[in-house]
Protein backbone atom coordinates (compact mmCIF):
# COMPACT_ATOMS: atom_id res chain seq x y z
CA UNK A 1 6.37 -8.55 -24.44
CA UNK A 2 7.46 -5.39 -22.84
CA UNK A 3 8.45 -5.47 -18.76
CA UNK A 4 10.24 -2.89 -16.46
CA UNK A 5 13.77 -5.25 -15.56
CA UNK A 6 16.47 -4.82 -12.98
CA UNK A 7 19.64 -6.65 -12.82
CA UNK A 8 21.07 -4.82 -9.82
CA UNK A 9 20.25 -2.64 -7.08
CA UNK A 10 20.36 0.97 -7.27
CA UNK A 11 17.98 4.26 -7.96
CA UNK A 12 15.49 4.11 -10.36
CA UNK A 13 17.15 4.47 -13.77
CA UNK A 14 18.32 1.02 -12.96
CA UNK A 15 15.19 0.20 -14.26
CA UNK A 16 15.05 -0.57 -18.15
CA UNK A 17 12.50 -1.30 -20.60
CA UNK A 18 13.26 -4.76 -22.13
CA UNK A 19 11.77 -7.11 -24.10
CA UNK A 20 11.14 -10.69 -22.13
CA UNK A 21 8.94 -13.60 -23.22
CA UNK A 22 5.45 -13.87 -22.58
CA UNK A 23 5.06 -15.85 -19.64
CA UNK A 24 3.38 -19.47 -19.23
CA UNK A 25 0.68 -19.24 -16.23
CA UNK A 26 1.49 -23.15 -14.37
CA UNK A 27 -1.62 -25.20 -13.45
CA UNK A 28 -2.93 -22.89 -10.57
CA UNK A 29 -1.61 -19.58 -12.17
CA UNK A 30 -3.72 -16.96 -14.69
CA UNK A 31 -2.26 -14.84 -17.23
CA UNK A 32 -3.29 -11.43 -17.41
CA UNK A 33 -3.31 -8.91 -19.81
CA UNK A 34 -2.08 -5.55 -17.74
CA UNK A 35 -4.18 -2.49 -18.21
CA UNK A 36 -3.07 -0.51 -15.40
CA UNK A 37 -0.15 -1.35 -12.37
CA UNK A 38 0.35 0.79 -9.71
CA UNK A 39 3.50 2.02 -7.85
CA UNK A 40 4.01 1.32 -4.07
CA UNK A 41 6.43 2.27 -1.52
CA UNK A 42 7.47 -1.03 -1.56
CA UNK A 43 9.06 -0.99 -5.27
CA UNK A 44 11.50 2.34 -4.79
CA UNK A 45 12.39 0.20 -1.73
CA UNK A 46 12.63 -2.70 -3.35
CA UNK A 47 14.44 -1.05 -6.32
CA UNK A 48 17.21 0.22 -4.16
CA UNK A 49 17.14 -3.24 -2.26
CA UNK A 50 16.22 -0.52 0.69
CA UNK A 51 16.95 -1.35 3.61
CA UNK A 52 19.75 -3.35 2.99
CA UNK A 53 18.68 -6.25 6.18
CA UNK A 54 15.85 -6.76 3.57
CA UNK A 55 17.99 -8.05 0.61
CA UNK A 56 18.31 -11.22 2.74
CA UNK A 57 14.71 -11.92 1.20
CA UNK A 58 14.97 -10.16 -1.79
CA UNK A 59 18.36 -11.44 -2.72
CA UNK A 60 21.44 -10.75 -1.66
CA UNK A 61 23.48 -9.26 -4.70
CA UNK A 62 20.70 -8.54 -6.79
CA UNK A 63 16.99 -8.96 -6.86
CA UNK A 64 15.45 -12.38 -7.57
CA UNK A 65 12.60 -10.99 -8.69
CA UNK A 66 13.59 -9.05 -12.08
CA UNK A 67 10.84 -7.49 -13.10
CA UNK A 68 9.44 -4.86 -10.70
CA UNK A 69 5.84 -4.35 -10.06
CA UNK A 70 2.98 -5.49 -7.35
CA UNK A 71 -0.24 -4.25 -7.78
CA UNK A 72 -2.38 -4.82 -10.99
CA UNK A 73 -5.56 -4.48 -12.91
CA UNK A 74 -6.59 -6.35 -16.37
CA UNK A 75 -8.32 -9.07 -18.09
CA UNK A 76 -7.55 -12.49 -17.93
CA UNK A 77 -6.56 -14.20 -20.94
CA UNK A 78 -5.25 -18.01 -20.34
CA UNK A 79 -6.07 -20.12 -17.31
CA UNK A 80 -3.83 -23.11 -16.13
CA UNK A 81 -5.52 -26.65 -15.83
CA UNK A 82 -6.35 -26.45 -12.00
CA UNK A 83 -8.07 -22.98 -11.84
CA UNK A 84 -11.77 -23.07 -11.22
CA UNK A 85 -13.04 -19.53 -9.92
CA UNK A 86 -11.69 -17.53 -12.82
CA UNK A 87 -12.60 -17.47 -16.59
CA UNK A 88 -10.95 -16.56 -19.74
CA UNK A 89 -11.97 -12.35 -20.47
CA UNK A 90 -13.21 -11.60 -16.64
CA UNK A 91 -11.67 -8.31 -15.49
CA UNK A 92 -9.54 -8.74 -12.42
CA UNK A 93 -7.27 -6.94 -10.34
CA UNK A 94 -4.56 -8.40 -7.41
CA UNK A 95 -0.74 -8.22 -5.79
CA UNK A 96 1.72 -9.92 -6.50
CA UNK A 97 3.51 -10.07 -3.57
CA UNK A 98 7.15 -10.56 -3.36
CA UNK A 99 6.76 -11.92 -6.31
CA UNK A 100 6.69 -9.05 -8.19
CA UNK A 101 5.92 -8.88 -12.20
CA UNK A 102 3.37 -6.06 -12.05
CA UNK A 103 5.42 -3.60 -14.33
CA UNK A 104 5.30 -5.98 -18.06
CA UNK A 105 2.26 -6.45 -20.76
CA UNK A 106 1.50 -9.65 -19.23
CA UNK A 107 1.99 -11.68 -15.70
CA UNK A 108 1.10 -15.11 -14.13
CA UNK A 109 -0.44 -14.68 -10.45
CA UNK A 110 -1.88 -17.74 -9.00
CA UNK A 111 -5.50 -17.92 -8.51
CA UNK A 112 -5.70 -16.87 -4.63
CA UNK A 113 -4.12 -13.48 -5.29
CA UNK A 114 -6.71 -12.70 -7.88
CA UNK A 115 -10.30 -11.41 -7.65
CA UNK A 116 -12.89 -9.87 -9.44
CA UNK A 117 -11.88 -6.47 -10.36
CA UNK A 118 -14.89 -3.70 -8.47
CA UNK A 119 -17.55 -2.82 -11.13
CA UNK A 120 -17.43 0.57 -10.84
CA UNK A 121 -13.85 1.62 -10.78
CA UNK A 122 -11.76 2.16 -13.95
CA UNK A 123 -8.63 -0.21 -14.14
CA UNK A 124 -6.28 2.53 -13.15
CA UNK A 125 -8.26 2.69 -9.73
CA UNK A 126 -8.42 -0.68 -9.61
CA UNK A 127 -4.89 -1.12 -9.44
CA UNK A 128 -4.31 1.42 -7.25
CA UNK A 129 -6.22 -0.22 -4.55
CA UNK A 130 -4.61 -3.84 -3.59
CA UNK A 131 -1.69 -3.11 -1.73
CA UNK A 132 -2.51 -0.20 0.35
CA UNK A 133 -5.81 -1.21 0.17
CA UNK A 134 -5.14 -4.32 2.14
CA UNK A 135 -3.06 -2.30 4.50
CA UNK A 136 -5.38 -0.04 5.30
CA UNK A 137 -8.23 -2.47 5.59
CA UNK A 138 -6.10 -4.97 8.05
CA UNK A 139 -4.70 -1.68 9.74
CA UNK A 140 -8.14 -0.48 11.02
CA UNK A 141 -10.46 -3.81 10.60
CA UNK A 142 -8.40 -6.02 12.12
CA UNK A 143 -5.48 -4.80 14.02
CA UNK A 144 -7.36 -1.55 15.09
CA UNK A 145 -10.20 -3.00 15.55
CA UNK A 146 -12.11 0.26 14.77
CA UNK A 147 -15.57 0.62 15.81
CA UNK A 148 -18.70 2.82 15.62
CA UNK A 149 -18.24 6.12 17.63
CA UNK A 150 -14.42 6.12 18.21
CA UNK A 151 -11.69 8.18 17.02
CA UNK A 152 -9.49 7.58 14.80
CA UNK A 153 -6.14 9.51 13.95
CA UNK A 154 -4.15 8.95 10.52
CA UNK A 155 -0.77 9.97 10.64
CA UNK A 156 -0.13 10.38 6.11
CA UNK A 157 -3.21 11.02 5.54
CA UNK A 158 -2.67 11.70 2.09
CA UNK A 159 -0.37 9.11 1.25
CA UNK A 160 -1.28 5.80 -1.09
CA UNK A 161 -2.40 3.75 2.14
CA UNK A 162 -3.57 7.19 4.47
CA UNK A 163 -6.35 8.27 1.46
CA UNK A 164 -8.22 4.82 1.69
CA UNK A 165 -7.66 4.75 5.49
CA UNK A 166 -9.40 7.59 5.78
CA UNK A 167 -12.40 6.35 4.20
CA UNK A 168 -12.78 3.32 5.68
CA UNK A 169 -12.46 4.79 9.25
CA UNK A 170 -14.88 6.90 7.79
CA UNK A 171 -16.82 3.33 6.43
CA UNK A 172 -16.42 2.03 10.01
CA UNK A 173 -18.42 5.12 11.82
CA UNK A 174 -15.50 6.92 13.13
CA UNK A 175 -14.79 10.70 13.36
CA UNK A 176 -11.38 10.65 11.70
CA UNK A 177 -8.50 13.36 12.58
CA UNK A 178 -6.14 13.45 9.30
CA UNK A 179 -2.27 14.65 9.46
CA UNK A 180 -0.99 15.63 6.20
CA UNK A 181 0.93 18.68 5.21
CA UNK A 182 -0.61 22.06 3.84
CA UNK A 183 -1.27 21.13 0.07
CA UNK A 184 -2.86 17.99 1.04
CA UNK A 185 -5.51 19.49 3.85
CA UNK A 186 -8.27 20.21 1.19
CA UNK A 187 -7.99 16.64 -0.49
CA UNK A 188 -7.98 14.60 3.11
CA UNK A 189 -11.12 16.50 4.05
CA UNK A 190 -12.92 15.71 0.35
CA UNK A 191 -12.59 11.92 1.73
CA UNK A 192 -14.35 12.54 4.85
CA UNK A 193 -11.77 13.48 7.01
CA UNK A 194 -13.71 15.57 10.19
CA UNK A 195 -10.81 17.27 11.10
CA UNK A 196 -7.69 17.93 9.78
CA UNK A 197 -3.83 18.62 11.39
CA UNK A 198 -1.14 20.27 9.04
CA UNK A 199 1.82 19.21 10.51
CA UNK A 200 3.77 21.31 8.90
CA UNK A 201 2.14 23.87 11.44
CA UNK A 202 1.00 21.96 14.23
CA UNK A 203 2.63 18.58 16.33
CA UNK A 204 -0.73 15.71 16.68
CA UNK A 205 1.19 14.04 19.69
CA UNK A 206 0.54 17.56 21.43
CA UNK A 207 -2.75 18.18 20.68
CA UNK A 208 -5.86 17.76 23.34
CA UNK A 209 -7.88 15.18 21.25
CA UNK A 210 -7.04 11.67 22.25
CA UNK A 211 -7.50 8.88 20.35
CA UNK A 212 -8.79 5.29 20.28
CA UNK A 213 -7.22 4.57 17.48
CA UNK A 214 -3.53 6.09 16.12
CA UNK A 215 -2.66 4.62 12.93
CA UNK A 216 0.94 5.57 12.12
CA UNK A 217 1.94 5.37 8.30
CA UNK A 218 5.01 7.75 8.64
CA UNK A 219 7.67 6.36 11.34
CA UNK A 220 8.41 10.18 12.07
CA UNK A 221 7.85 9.78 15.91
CA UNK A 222 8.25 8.25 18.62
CA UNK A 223 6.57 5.44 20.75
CA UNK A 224 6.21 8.13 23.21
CA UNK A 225 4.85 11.21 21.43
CA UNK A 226 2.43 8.77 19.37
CA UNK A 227 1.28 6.76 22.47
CA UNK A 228 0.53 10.46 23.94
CA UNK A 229 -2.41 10.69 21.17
CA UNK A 230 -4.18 7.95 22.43
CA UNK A 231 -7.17 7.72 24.55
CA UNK A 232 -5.85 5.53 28.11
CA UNK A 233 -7.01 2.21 27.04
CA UNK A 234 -6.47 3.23 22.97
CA UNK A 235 -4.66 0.99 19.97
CA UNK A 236 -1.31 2.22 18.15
CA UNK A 237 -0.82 0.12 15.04
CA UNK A 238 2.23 0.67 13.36
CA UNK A 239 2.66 -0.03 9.83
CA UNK A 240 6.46 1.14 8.76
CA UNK A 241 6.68 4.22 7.19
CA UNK A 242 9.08 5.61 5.13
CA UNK A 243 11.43 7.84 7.98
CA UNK A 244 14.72 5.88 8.32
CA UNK A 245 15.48 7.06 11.97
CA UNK A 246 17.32 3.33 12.08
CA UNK A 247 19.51 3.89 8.70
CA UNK A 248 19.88 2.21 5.41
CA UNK A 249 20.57 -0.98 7.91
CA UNK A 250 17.64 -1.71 8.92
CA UNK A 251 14.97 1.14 8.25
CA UNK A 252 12.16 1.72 10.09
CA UNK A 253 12.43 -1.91 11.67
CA UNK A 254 13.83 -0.16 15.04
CA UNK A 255 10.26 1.25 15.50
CA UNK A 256 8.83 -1.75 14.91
CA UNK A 257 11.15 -3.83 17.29
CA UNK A 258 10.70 -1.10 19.99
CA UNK A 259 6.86 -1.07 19.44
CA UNK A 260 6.82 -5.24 19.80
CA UNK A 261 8.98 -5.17 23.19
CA UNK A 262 7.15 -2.62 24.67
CA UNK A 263 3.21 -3.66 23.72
CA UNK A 264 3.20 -6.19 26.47
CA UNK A 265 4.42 -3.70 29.25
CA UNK A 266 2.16 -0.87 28.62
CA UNK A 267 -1.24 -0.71 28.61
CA UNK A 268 -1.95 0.75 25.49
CA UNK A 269 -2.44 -1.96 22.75
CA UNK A 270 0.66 -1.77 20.46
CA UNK A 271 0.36 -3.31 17.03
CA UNK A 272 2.97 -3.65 14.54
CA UNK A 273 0.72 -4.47 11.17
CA UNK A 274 2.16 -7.28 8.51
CA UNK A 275 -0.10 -7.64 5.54
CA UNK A 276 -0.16 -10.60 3.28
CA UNK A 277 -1.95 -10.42 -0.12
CA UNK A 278 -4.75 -12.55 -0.83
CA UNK A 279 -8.10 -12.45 -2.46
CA UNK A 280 -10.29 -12.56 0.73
CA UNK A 281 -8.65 -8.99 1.38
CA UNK A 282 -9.78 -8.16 -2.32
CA UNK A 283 -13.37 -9.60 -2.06
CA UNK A 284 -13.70 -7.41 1.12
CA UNK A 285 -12.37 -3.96 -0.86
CA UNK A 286 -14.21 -4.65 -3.65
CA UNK A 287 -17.37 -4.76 -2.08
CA UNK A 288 -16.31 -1.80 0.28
CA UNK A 289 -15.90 0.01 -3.35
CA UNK A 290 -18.97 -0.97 -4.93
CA UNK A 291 -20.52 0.12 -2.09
CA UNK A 292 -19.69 3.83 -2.44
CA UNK A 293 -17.47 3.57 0.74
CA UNK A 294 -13.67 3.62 -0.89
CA UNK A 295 -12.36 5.56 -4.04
CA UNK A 296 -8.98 4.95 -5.19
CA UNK A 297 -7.12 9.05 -5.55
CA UNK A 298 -4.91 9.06 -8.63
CA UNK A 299 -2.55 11.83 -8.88
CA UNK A 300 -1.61 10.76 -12.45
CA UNK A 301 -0.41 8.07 -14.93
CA UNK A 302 1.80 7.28 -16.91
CA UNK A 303 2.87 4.67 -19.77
CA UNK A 304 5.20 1.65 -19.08
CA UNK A 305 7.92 3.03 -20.20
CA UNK A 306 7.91 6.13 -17.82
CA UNK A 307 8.20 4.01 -14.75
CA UNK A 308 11.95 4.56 -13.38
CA UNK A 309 10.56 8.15 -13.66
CA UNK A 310 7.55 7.77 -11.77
CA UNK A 311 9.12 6.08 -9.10
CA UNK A 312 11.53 9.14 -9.02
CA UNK A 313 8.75 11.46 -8.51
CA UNK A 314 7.03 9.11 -6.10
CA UNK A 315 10.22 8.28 -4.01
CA UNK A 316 10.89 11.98 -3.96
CA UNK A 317 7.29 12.42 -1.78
CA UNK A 318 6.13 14.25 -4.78
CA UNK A 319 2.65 12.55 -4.83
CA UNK A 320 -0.79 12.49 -3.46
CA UNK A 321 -2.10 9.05 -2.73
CA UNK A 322 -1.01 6.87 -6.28
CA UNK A 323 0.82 7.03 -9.25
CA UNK A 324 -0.73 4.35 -11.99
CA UNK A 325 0.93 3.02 -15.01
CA UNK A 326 -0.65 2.12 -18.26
CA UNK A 327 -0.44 0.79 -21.52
């Protein structure tokens, strides 16, 4: 079969098309034929081996996991002897995980981080959703603990993780405040966004409105400016973000450490979000999705063999929401 590999670490024409075997799904593992994979943050990081205190999981001197690739959408077409909730031709969609393998024809996943792909989304939005799907739902479900009434900010709003946030706050009864730069204000207020902050223009942290809820997707301030957006008693929940204040080192972990030795001294809450994958996380976006509530945004596709390309333009903070690969 066809699969994106990568032998070392580096930018993204690292990447190659090869051809590898088909793999063998193992007694709790399915095989699934790939229609559609989507790109993350996570792989251009991943790809470079980005920040470099992360290669101590990903592998040291290269990556252990050689084909790139988390999020997918497809049809299952072998089962292993122990798997019981998934049949032979049912259309599914799931992450990876560390794992990796998303970017190939094929891949094995084992049958907890698999579920039903939603009925009404093509396999290209399917894909899209897993990853920052999950995020987004464990950013404002669980760690934000978002309800009916409050208000909810979204710092990259139109980012892969800030479009779905924005319509589940949305799903979850909240007026929702959206920061995203000038080309992206009309798209964040098609998904329900009530108002919108260019902040190209404008600084959030000084704005009047507080917030119960700050959901931070970018890194770009500080504990101080983004705990000035919140209501007295409101919830910052931190989730990364692509702004290397902290260097190559150790990325955005330095806002994450801070955010973890401050939460118990302040009265804000202070969440830093970790996300695992998992099919209860996929039961609970599919039915958000079937329900009308959340709608993948694809700024475009492209085929397999495209992808150190796409994760150019992607890494480059070219795109809107996601970028999907198929065939």
């Amino acid at each position: 079969m066809k699969a994106i590999v990568q032998d070392r670490y580096g930018p993204p024409e690292t990447l190659t098309l090869a051809d590898v075997p088909v793999p063998q799904p193992t007694a709790d593992q399915v095989r699934v034929r790939v229609e559609a994979a989507a790109l993350n943050a996570y792989d251009w990081h991943a790809t470079r081996g980005d920040p470099w205190l992360a290669r101590l999981a990903m592998g040291r001197t290269r990556p252990r996991a050689r084909i790139r690739g988390r999020d997918f959408a497809g049809r299952v077409e072998a089962v292993g002897a122990d798997v019981r909730q998934v049949r032979v031709g049912d259309p599914v969609y799931g992450d990876l995980g560390d794992a990796n393998g998303a970017f190939a024809e094929y891949v094995c996943v084992p049958e907890d981080l698999v579920a039903a792909a939603p009925a009404n989304l093509t396999p290209q939005q399917a894909a899209a959703l897993p990853l920052a799907g999950t995020t987004a739902l464990l950013g404002l479900r669980d760690a934000g603990r978002v309800q009916p009434g409050q208000r909810v900010l979204v710092n990259g709003a139109s980012g892969g993780v800030g479009t779905l946030a924005v319509q589940l706050a949305k799903a979850f009864g909240a007026t929702v405040t959206a920061v995203c730069s000038t080309r992206n204000v009309d798209l964040v207020r098609t998904l329900g966004a009530d108002h919108v902050i260019d902040y190209t223009r404008d600084d959030f942290t000084r704005d009047p409105r507080r917030h119960d809820v700050v959901f931070d997707l970018v890194g770009n301030r500080s504990l101080t400016a983004l705990r000035r957006a919140l209501t007295p008693t409101g919830t910052l929940v931190l989730s990364g973000g692509g702004v290397y204040r902290g260097g190559h080192l150790v990325g955005p972990v330095w806002l994450l450490t801070r955010g973890r030795l401050v939460a118990p001294l302040v009265r804000h809450r202070i969440v830093v979000l970790a996300t695992t994958p998992g099919r209860q996380h996929l039961d609970a976006l599919r039915a958000h999705a079937e329900a009308g509530h959340l709608t993948p945004v694809v700024d475009r596709t492209c085929p397999l063999a495209e992808v150190p390309a796409a994760l150019r333009y992607l890494e480059g903070g070219h795109a809107r929401a996601k970028v999907v690969i198929t065939g």
